[in-house]
Structure formats: structure tokens, C-alpha cells
C-alpha atoms as a PDB file:
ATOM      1  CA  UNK A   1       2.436  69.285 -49.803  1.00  0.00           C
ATOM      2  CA  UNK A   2       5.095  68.591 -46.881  1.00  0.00           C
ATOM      3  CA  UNK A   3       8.725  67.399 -48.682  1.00  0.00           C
ATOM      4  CA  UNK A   4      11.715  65.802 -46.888  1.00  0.00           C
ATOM      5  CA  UNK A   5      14.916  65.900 -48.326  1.00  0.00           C
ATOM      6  CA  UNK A   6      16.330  62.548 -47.458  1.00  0.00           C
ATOM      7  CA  UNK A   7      20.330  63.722 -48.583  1.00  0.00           C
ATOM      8  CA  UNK A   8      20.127  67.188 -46.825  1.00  0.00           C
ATOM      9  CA  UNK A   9      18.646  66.266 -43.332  1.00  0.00           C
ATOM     10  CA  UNK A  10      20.416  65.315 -40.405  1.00  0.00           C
ATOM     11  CA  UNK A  11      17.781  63.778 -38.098  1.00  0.00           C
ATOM     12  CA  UNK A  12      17.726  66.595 -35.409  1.00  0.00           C
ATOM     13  CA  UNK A  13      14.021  66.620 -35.035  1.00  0.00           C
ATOM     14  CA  UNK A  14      13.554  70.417 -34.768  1.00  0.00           C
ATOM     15  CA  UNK A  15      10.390  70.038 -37.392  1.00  0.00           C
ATOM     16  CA  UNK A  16       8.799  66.900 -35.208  1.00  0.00           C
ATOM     17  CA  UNK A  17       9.402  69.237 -32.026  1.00  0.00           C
ATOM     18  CA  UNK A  18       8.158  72.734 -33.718  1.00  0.00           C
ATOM     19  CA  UNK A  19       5.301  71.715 -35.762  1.00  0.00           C
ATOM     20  CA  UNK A  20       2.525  73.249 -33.701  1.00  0.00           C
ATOM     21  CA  UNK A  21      -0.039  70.534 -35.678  1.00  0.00           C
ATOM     22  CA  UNK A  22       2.452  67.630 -34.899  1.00  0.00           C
ATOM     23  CA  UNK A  23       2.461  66.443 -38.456  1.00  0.00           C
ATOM     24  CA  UNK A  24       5.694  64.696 -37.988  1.00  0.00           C
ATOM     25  CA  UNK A  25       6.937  61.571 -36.504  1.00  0.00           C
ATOM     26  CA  UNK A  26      10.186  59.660 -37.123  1.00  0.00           C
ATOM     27  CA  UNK A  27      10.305  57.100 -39.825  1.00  0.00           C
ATOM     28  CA  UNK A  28      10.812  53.552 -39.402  1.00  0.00           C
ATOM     29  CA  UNK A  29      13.499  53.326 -42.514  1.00  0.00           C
ATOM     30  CA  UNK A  30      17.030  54.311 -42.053  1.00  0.00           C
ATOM     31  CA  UNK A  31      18.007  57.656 -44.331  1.00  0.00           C
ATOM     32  CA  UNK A  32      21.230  57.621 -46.485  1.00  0.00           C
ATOM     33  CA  UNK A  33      23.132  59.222 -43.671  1.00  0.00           C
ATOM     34  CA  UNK A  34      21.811  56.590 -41.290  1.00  0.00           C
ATOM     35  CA  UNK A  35      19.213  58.508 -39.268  1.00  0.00           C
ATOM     36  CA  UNK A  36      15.484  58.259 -39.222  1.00  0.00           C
ATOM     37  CA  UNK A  37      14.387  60.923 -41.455  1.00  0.00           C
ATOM     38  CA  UNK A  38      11.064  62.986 -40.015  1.00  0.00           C
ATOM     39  CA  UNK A  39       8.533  61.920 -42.287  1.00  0.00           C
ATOM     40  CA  UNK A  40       5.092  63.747 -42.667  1.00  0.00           C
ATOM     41  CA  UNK A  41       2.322  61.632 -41.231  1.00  0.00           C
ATOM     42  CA  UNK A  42      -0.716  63.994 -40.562  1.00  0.00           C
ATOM     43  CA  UNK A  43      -0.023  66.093 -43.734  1.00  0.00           C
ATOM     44  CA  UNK A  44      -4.003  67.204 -44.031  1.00  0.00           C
ATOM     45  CA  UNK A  45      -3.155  68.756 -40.300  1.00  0.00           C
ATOM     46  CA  UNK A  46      -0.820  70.990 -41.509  1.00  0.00           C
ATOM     47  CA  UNK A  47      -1.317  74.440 -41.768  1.00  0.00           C
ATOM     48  CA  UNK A  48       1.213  75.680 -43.887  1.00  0.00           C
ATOM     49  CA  UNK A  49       2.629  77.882 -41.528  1.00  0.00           C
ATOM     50  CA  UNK A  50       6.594  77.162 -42.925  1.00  0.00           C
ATOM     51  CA  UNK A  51       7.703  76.748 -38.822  1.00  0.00           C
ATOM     52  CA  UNK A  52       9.227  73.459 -39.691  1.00  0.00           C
ATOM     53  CA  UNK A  53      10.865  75.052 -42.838  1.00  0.00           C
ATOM     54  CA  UNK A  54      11.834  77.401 -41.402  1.00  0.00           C
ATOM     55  CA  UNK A  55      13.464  76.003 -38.065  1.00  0.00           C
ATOM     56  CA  UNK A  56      15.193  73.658 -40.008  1.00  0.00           C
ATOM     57  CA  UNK A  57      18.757  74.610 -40.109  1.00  0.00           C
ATOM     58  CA  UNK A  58      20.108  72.139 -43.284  1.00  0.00           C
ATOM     59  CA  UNK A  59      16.800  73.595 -45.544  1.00  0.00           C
ATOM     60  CA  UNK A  60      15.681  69.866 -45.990  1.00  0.00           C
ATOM     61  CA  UNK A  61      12.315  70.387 -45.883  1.00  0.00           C
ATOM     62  CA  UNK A  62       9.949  72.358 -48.327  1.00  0.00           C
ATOM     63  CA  UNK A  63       6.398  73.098 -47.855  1.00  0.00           C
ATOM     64  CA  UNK A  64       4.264  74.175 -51.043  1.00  0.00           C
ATOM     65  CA  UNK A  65       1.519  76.479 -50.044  1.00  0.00           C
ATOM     66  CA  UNK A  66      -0.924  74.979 -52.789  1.00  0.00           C
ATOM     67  CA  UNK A  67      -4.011  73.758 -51.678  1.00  0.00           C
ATOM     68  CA  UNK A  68      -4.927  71.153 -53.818  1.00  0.00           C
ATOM     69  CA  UNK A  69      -8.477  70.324 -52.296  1.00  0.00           C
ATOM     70  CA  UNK A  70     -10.983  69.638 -55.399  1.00  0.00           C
END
């Protein structure tokens, strides 16, 4: 599971650019800081590899290496 802080990011875009799945694309709704927050779109493409976590310099996203496939 892919989570996007809303109050920590800034809209730079270095997860929609970095995710090698391109799970990622901008959202239509306006943040609280007044940016489109990257929202996860293609979540069962991700791979849980942490690069957007990890690229992301305000730590505004969190990915939980779970699988919870039944």
C-alpha cells in the first residue's frame, strides 16, 4: 500500500518522474498547500521498490511492503 501525505508534500513530482512502474499521476483536487498532490493510480504495478520514498525529499510518501494478496 502506496500513502501520500497530503500536509508534508510539496508537489515536485520526483515520485511521478522516478517510479520506474509509473504508478503515479497528478491528482485532479487541489492539496492543502495548493498543489496537485501525486496520487497513486496503478498501485497493483508497483513493485515496492521504496524509489519514490526514497527520492522524495519532504518524506511524504510511505510505502508498506505487505502484500496483502488473498
Amino acid at each position: 500500500m502506496i500513502t501520500v501525505n497530503e500536509n508534508l508534500c510539496k508537489g515536485c513530482n520526483l515520485c511521478t518522474e522516478f517510479c520506474p512502474q509509473k504508478v503515479y499521476k497528478e491528482s485532479e483536487k487541489l492539496g492543502k498547500k495548493g498543489i496537485h498532490v501525486p496520487v497513486p493510480v496503478d498501485e497493483e504495478k508497483c513493485k515496492k521498490c521504496g524509489l519514490c520514498a526514497l527520492m522524495c525529499p519532504d518524506q511524504a510518501i510511505r510505502v508498506d511492503e505487505e502484500d496483502n494478496d488473498e
